[in-house]
Protein backbone atom coordinates (compact mmCIF):
# COMPACT_ATOMS: atom_id res chain seq x y z
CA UNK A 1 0.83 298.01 -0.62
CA UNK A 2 2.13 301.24 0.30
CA UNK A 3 1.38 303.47 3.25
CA UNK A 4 -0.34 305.98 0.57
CA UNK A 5 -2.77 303.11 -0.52
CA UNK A 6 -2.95 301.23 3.22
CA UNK A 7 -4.43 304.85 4.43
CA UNK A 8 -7.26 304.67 2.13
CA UNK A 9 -8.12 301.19 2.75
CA UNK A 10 -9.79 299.19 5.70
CA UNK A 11 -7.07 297.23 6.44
CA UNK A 12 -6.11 296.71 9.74
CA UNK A 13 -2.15 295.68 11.67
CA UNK A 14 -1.69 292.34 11.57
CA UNK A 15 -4.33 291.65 8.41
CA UNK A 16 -3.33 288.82 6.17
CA UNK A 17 -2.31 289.71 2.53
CA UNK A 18 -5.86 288.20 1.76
CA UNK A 19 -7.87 290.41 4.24
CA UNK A 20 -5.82 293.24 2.71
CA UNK A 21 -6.37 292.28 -0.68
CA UNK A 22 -10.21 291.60 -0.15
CA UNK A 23 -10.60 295.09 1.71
CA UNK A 24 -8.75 296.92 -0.99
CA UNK A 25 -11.01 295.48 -3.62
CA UNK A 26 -14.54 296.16 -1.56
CA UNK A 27 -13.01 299.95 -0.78
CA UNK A 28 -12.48 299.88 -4.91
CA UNK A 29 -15.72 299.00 -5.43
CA UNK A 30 -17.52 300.50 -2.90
CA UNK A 31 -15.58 304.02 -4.33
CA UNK A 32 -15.48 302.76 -8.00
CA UNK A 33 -11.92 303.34 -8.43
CA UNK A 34 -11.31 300.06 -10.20
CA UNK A 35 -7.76 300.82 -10.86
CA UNK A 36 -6.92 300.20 -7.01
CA UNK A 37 -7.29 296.79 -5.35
CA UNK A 38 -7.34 294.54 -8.72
């Protein structure tokens, strides 16, 4: 993930790649940008 795409997420330090991955898909969703996250 890059610091573009962490900035626009809900991620937190010290998340686990699947926090991460499961916030980047809700923020996808929640936006409906479905070409971020999957």
């Amino acid at each position: 993930m890059s610091g573009a795409e962490r900035g626009t997420s809900v991620g937190k330090p010290g998340m686990t790649p699947t926090e991460e991955r499961a916030a980047s898909v809700a923020v996808a969703a929640r936006t409906g940008n479905r070409s971020r996250g999957f």
